[in-house]
C-alpha atoms as a PDB file:
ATOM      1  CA  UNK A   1       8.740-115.862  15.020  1.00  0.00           C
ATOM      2  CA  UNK A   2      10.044-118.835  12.592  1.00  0.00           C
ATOM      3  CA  UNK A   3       9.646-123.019  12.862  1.00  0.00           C
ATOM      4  CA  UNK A   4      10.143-125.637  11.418  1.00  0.00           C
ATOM      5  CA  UNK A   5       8.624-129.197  10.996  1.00  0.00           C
ATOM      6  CA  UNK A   6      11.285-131.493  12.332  1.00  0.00           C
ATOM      7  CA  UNK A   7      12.058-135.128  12.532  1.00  0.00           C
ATOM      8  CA  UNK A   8      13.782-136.134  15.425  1.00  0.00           C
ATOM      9  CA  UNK A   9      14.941-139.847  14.650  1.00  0.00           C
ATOM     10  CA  UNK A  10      15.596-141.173  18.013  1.00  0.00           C
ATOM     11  CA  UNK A  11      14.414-142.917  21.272  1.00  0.00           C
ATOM     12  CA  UNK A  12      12.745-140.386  23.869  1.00  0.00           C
ATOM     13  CA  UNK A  13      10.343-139.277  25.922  1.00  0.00           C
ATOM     14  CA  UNK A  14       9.193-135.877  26.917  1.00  0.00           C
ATOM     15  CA  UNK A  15       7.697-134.149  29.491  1.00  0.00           C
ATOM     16  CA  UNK A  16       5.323-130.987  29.475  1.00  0.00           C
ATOM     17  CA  UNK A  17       7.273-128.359  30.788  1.00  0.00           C
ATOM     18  CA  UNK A  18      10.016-128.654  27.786  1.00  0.00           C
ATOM     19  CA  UNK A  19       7.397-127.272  25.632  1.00  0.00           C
ATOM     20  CA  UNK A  20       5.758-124.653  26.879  1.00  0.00           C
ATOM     21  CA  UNK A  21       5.640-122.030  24.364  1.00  0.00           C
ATOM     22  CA  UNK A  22       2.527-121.880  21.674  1.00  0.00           C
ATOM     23  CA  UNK A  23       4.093-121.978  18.025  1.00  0.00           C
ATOM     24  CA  UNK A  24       0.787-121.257  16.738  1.00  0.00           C
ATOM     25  CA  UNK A  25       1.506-117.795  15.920  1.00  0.00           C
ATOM     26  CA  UNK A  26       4.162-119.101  13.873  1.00  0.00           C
ATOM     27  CA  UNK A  27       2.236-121.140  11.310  1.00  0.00           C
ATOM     28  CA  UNK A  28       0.709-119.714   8.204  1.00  0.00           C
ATOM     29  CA  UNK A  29      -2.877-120.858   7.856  1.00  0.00           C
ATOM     30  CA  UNK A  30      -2.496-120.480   4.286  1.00  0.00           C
ATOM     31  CA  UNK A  31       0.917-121.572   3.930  1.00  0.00           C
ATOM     32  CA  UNK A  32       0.076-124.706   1.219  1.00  0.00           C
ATOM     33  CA  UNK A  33       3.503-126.563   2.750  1.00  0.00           C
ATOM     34  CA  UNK A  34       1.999-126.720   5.862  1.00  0.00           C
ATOM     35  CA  UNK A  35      -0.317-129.599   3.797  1.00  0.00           C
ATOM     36  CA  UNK A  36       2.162-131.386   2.189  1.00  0.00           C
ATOM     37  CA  UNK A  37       2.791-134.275   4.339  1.00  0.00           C
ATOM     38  CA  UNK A  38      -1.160-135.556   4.589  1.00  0.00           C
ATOM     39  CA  UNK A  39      -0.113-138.524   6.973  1.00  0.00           C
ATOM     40  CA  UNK A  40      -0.315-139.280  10.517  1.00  0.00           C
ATOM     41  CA  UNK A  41       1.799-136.757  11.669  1.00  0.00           C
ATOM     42  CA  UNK A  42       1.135-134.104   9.387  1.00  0.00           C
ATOM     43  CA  UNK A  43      -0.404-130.345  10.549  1.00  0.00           C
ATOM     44  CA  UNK A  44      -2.932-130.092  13.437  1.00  0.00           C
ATOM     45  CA  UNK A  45      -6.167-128.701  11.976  1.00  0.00           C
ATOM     46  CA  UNK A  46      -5.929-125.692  14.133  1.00  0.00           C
ATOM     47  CA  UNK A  47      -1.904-125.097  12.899  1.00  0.00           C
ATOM     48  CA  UNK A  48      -1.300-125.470  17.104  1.00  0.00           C
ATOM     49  CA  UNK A  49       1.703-127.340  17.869  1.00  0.00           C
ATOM     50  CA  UNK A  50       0.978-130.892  17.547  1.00  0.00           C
ATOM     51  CA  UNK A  51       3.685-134.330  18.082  1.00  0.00           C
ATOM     52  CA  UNK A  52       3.543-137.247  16.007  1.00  0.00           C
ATOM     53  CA  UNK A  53       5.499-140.339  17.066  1.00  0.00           C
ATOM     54  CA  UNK A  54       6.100-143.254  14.583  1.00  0.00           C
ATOM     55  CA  UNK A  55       7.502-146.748  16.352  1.00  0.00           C
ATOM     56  CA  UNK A  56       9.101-148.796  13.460  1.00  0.00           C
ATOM     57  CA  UNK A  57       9.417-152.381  14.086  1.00  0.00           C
ATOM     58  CA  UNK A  58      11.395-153.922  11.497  1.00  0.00           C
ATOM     59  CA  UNK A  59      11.773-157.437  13.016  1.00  0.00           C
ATOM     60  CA  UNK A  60       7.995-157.803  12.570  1.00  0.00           C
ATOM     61  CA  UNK A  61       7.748-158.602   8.758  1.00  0.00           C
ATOM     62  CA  UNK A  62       3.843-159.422   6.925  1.00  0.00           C
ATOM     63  CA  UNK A  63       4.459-161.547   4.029  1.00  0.00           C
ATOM     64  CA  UNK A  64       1.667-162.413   0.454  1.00  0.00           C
ATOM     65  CA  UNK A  65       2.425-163.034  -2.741  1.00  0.00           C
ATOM     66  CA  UNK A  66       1.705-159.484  -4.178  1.00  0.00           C
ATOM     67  CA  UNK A  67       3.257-156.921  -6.792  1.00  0.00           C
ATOM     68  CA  UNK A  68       5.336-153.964  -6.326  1.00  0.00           C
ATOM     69  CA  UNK A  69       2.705-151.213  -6.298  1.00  0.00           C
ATOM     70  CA  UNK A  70       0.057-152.950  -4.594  1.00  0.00           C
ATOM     71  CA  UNK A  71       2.928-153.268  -2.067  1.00  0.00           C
ATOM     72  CA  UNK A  72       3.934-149.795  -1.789  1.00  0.00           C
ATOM     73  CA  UNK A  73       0.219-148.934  -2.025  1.00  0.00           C
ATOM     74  CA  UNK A  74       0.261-150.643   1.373  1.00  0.00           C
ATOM     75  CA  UNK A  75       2.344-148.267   3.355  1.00  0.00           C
ATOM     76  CA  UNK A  76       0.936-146.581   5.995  1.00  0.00           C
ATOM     77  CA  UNK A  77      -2.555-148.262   5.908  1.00  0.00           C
ATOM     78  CA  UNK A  78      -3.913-149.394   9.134  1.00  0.00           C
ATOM     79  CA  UNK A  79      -3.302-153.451  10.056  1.00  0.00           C
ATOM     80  CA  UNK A  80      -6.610-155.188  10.898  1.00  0.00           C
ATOM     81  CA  UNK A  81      -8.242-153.830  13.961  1.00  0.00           C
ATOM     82  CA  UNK A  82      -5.329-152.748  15.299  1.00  0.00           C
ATOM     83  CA  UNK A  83      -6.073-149.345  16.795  1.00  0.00           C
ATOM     84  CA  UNK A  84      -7.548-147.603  19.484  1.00  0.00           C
ATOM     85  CA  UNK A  85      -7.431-143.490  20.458  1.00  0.00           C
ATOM     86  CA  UNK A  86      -4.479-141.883  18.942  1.00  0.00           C
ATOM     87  CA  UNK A  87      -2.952-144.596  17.647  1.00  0.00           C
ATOM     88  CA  UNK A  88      -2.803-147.375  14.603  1.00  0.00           C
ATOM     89  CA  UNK A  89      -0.422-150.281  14.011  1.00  0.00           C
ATOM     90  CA  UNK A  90       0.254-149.527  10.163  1.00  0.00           C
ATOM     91  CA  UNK A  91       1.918-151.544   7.244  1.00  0.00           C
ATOM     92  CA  UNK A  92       5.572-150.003   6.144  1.00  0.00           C
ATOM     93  CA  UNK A  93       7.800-150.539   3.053  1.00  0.00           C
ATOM     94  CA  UNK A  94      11.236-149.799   4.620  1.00  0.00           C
ATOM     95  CA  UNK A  95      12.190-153.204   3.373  1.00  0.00           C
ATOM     96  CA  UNK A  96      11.023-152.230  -0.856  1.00  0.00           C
ATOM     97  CA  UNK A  97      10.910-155.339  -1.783  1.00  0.00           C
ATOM     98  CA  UNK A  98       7.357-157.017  -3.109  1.00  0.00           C
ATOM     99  CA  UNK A  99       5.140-158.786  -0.755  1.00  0.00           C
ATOM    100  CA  UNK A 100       6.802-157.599   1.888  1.00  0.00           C
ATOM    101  CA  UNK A 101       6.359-155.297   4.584  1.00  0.00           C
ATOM    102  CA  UNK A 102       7.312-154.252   8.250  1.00  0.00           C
ATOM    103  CA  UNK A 103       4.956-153.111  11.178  1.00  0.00           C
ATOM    104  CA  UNK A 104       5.200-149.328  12.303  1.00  0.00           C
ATOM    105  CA  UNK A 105       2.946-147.925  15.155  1.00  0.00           C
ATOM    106  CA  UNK A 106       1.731-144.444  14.751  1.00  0.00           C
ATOM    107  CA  UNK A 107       0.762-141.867  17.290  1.00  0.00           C
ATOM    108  CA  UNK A 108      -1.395-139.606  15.287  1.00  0.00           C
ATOM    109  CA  UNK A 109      -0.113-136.200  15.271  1.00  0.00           C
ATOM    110  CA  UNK A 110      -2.698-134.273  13.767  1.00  0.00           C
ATOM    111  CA  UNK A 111      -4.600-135.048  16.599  1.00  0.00           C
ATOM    112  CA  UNK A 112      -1.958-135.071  19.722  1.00  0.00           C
ATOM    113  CA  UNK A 113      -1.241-131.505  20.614  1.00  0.00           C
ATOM    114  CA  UNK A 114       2.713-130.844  22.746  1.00  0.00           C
ATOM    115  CA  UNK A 115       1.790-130.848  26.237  1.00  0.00           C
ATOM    116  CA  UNK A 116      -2.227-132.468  26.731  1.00  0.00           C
ATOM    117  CA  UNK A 117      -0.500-136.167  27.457  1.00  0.00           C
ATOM    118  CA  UNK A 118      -2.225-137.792  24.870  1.00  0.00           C
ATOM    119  CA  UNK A 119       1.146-138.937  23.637  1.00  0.00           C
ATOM    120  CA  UNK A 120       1.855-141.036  26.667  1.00  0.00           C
ATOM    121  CA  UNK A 121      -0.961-142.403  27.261  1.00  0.00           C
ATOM    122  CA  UNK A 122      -0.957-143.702  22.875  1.00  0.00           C
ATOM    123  CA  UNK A 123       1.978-145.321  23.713  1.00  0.00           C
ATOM    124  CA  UNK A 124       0.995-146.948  26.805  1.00  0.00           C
ATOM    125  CA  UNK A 125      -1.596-148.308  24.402  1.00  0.00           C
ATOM    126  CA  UNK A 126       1.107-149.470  22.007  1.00  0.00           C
ATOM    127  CA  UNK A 127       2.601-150.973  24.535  1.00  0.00           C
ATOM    128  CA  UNK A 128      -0.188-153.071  25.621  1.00  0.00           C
ATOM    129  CA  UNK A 129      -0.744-154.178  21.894  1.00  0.00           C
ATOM    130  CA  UNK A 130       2.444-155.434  20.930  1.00  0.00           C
ATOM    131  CA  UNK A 131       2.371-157.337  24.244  1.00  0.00           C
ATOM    132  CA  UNK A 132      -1.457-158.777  23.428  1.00  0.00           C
ATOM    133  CA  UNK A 133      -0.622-159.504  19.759  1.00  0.00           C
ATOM    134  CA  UNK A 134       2.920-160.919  20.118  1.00  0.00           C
ATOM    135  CA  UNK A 135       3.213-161.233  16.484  1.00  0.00           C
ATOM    136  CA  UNK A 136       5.021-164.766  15.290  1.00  0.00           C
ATOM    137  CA  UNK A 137       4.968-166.998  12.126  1.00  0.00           C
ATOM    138  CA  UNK A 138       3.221-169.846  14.555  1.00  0.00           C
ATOM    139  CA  UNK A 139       0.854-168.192  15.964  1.00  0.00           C
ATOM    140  CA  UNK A 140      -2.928-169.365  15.294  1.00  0.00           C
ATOM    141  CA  UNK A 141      -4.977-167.589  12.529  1.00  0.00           C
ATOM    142  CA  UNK A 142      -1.819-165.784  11.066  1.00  0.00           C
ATOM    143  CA  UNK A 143      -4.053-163.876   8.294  1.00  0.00           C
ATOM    144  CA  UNK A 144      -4.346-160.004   8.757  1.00  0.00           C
ATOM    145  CA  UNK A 145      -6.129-157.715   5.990  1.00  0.00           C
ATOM    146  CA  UNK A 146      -4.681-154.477   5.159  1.00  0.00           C
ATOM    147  CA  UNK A 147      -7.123-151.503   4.959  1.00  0.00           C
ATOM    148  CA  UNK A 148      -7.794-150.746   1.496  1.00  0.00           C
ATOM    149  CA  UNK A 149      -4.979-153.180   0.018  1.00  0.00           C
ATOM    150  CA  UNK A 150      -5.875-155.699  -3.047  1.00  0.00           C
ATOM    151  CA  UNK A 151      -3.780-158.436  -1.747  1.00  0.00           C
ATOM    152  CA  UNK A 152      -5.322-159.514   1.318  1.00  0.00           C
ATOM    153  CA  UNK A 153      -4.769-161.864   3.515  1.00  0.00           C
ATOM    154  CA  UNK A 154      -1.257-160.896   5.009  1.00  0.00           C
ATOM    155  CA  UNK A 155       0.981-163.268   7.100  1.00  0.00           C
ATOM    156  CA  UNK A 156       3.225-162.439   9.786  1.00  0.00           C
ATOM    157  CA  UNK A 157       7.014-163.954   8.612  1.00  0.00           C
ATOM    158  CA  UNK A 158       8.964-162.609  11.717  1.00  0.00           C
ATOM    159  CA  UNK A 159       9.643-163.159  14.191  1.00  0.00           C
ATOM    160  CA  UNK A 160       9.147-166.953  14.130  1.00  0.00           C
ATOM    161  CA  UNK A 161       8.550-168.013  17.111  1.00  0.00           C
ATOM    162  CA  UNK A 162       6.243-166.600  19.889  1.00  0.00           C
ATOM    163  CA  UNK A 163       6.803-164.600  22.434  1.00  0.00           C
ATOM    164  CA  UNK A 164       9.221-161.827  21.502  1.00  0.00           C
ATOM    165  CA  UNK A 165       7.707-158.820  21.495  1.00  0.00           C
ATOM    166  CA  UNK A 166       9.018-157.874  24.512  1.00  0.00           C
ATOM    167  CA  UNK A 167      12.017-157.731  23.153  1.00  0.00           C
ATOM    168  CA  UNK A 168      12.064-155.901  19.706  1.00  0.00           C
ATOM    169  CA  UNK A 169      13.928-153.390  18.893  1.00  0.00           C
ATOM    170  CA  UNK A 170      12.141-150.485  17.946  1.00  0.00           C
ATOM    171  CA  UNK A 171      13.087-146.934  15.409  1.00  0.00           C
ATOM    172  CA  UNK A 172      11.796-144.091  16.782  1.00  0.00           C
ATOM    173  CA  UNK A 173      11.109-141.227  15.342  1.00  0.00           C
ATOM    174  CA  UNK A 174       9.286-137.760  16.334  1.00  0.00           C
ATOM    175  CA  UNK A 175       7.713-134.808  14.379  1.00  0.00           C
ATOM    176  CA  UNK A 176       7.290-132.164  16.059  1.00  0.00           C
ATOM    177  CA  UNK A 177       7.234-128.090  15.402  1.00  0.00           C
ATOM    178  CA  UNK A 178      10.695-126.633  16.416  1.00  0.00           C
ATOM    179  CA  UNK A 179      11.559-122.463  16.327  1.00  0.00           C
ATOM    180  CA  UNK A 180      14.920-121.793  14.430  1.00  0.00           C
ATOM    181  CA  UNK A 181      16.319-120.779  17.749  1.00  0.00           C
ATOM    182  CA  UNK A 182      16.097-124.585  19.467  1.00  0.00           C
ATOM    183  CA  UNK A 183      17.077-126.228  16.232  1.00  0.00           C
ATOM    184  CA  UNK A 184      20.184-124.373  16.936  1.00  0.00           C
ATOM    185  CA  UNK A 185      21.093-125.293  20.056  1.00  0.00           C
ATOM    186  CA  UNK A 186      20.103-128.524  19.116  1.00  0.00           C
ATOM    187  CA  UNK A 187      22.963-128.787  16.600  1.00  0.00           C
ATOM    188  CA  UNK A 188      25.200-127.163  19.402  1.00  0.00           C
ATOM    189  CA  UNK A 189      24.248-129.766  21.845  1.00  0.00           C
ATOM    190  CA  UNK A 190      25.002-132.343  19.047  1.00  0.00           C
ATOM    191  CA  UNK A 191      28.957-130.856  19.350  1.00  0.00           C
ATOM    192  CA  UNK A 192      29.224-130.990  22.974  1.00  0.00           C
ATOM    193  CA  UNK A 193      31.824-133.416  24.403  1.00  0.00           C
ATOM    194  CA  UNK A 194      29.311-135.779  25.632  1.00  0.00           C
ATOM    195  CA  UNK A 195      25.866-134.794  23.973  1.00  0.00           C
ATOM    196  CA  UNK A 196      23.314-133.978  26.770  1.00  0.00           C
ATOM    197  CA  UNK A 197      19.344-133.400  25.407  1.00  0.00           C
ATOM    198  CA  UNK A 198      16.127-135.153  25.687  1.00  0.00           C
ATOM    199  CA  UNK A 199      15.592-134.397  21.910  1.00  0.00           C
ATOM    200  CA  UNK A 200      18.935-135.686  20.737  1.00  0.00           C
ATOM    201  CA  UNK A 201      20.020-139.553  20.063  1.00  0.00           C
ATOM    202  CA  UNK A 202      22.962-141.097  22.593  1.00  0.00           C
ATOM    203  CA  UNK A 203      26.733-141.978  21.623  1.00  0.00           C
ATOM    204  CA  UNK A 204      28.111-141.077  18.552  1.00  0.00           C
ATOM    205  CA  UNK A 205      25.013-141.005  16.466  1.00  0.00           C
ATOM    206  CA  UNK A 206      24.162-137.094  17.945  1.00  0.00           C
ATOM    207  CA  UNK A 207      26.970-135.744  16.251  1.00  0.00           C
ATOM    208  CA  UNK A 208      27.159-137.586  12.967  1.00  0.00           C
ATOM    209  CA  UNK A 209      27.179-134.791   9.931  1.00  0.00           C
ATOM    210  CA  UNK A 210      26.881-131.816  12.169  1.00  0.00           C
ATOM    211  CA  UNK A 211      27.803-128.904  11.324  1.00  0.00           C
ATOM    212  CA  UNK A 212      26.885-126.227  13.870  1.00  0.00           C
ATOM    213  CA  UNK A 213      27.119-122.864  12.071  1.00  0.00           C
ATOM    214  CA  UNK A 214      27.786-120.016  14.366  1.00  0.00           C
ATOM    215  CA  UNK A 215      29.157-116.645  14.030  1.00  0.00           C
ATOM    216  CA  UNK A 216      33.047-117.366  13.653  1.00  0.00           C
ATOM    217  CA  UNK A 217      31.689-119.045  10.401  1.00  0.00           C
ATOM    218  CA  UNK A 218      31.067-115.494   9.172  1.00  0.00           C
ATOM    219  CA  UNK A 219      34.603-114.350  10.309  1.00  0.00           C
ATOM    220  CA  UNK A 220      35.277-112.496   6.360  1.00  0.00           C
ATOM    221  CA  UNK A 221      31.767-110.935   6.521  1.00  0.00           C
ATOM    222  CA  UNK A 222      30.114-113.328   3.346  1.00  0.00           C
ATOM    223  CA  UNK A 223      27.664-111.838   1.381  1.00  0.00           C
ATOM    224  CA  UNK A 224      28.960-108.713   3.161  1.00  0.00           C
ATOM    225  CA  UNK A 225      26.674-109.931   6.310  1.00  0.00           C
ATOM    226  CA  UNK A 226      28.972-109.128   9.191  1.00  0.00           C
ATOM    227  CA  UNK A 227      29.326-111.943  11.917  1.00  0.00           C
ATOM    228  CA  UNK A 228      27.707-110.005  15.083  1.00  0.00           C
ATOM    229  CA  UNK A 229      24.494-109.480  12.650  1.00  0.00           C
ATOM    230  CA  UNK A 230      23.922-113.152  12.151  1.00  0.00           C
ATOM    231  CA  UNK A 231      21.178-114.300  14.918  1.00  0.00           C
ATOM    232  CA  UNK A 232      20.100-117.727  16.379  1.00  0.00           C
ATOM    233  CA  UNK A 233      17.504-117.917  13.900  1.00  0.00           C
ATOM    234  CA  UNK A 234      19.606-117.450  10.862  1.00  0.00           C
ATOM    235  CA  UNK A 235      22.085-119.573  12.557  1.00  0.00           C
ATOM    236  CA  UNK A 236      19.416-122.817  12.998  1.00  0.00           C
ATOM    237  CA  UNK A 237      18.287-122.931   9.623  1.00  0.00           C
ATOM    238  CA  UNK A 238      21.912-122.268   7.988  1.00  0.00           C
ATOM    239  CA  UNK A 239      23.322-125.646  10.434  1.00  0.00           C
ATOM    240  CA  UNK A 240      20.346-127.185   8.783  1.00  0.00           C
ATOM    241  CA  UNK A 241      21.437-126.309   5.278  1.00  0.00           C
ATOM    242  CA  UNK A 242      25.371-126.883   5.202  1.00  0.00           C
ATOM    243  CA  UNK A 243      24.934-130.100   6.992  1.00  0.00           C
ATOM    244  CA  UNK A 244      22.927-131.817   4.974  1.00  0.00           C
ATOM    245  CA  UNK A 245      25.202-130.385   1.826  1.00  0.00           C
ATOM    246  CA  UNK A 246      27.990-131.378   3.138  1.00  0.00           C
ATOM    247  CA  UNK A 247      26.664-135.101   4.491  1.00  0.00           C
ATOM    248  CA  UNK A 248      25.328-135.134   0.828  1.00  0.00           C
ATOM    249  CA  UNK A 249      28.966-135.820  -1.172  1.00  0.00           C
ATOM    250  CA  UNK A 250      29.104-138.900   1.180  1.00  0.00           C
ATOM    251  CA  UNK A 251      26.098-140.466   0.391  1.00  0.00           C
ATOM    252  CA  UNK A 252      26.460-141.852  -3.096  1.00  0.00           C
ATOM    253  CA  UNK A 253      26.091-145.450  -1.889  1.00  0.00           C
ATOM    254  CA  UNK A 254      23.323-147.353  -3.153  1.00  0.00           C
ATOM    255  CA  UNK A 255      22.359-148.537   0.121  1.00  0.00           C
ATOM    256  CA  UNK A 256      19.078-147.516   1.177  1.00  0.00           C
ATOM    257  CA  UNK A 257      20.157-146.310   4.874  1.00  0.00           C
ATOM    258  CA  UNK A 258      22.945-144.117   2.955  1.00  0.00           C
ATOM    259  CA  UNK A 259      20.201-142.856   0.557  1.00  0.00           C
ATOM    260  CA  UNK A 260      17.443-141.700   3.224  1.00  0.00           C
ATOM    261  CA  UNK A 261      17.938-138.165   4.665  1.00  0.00           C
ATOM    262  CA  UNK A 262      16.875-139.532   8.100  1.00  0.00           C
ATOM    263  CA  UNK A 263      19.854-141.666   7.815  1.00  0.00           C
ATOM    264  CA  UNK A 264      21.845-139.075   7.211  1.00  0.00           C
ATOM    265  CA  UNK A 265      21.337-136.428   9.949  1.00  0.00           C
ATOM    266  CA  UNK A 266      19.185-137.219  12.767  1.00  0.00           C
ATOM    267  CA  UNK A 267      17.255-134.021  12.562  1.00  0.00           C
ATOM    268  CA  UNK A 268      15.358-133.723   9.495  1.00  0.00           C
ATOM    269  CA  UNK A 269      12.960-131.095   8.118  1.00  0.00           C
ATOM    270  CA  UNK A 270       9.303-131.745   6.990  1.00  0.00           C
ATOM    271  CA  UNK A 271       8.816-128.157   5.681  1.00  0.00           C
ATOM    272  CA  UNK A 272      10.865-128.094   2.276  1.00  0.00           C
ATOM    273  CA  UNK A 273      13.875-125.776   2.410  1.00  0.00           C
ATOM    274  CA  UNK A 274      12.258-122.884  -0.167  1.00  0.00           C
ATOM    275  CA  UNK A 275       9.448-122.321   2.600  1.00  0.00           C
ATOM    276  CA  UNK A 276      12.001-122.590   5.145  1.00  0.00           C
ATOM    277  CA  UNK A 277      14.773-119.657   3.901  1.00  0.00           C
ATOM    278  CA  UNK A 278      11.660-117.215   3.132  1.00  0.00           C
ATOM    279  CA  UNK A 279      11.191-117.249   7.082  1.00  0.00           C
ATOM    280  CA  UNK A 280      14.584-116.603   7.932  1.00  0.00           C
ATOM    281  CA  UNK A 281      15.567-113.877   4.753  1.00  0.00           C
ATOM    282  CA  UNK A 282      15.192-110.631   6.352  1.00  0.00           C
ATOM    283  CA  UNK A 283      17.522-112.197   9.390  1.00  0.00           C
ATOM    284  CA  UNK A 284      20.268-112.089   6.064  1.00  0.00           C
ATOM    285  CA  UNK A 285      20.882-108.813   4.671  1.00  0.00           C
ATOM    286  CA  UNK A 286      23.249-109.436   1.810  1.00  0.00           C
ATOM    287  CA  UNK A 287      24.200-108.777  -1.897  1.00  0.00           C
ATOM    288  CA  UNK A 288      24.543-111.960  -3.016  1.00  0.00           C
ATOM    289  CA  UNK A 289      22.857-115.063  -2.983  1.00  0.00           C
ATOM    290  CA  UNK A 290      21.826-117.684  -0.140  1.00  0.00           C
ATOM    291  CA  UNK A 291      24.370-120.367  -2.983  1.00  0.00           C
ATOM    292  CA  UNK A 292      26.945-118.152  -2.589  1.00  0.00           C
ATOM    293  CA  UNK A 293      26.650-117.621   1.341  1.00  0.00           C
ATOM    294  CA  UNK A 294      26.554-121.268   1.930  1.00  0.00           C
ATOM    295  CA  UNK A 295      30.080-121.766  -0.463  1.00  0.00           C
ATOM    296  CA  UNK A 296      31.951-120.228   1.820  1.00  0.00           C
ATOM    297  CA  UNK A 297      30.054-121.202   5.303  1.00  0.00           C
ATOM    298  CA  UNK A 298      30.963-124.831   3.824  1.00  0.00           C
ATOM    299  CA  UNK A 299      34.571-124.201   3.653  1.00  0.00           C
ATOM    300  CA  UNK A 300      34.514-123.582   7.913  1.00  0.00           C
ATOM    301  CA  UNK A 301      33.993-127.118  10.409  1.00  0.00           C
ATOM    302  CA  UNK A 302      33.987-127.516  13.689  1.00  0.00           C
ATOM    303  CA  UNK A 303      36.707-128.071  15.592  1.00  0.00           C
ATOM    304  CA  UNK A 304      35.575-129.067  19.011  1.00  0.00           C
ATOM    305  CA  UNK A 305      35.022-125.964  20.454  1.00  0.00           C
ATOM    306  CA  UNK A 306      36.896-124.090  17.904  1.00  0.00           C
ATOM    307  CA  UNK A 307      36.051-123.464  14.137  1.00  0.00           C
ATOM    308  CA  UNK A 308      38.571-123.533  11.133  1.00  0.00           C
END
């Protein structure tokens, strides 16, 4: 049994019964990548399956006069009081620029575990805060301290008038364990004519640098691994791989929303990619290397339903 820590960057919800199964038998407890994101949505404690959610608000900007790293020493600190079970309103740097930050809810997923409805009842919560607060330039006693952050007092910049936080738009974005076998039929769901999954953004955005490697991409046997051999598993972690090589010649931009790997694909790893091929190795008997499989898996795309 393989998984994955995956980003999902979209707008969803989900329900209990869509995950079911108990990944825990898939973590490592002394795997030391299971660690490596020590935030908010990082690894439950017990390695069970856990959901983080992360609600960015980039309309809502906090505004001092303060330097670059105190700044970015900033992100992801809690905003005032604003918490409660589950949850924390936190300062972001999306925007990297000095004295400057967005808001970003969190819906702590080292402590939410897939399935107890913690989740849903956080982001009622959130709800209810963003309503209460309705953050503006105007409003009365516009100075917020961020936890731990040397240039306190911040003050809200946007929006500028009040009552508008009803109508912000938010970036979603959802952690959450996934076995090799559902990221792949998440990247064949991504292909479909009209893209149909809870876990899977709407319009155009689903299928944006997919590549959905499946067997007919192993049509001359690469690596000597014939195409009947090559399982779900394999198949997940590969999509992962030659997508995000292939999206990577077309992001030389400067732009920040080219440069992000969120921005690139909206599924996205948390477990680096060394951690992630030792799980899926023995699926890919071969002589040569995993560089030289994905050389020639690269040269294949999908043609609608076809592959060339």
């Amino acid at each position: 049994m393989k998984q994955a820590s995956i980003v999902v960057v979209l707008v969803l919800s989900l329900s209990k019964p869509a995950f079911c199964f108990d990944l825990r038998l898939r973590a490592d407890p002394i795997d030391p990548c299971l660690d490596q994101a020590p935030t908010l949505d990082g690894p439950t404690s017990d390695k069970s399956a856990g959901i983080g959610v992360e609600f960015e608000a980039t309309q809502v900007t906090l505004k001092t006069e303060c330097s670059a790293e105190d700044t970015n020493a900033a992100k992801g600190k809690q905003i005032d009081d604003r918490g409660g079970d589950n949850w924390q309103l936190t300062a972001d740097t999306t925007l990297d620029s000095p004295g400057l930050l967005t808001a970003e809810y969190i819906l702590n997923g080292k402590l939410i575990k897939i399935g107890d409805g913690a989740a849903s009842a956080a982001a009622a919560a959130v709800a209810e805060d963003i309503i209460a607060w309705d953050p503006n330039q105007a409003m009365p006693n516009n100075e917020w301290d961020i936890e731990d952050n040397k240039c306190n007092p911040w003050a809200v910049d946007t929006p500028a008038k009040a009552g508008g936080a009803g109508n912000l738009n938010w970036a979603v974005q959802v952690t959450a364990p996934l076995p090799f076998e559902a990221i792949n039929d998440l990247f064949i769901a991504a292909l479909a004519p009209v893209p149909v999954s809870p876990l899977l953004p709407s319009g155009r955005r689903a299928k944006k640098n997919v590549v959905s490697v499946t067997q007919d991409f192993f049509q001359s046997s690469p690596n000597g691994i014939a195409a009947d051999s090559v399982k779900a598993d394999a198949l997940g972690f590969l999509s992962l791989v030659v997508s995000y090589a292939k999206a990577g010649t077309q992001t030389a931009s400067k732009d920040y929303t080219s440069l992000s790997p969120k921005f690139t694909l909206s599924i996205m790893p948390r477990t680096d990619f060394v951690t992630l091929y030792a799980q899926v190795k023995s699926s890919l008997p071969g002589t040569g290397t995993l560089y030289d499989l994905i050389k020639v898996l690269a040269c294949y795309e999908n043609i609608e339903e076809d592959v060339e």
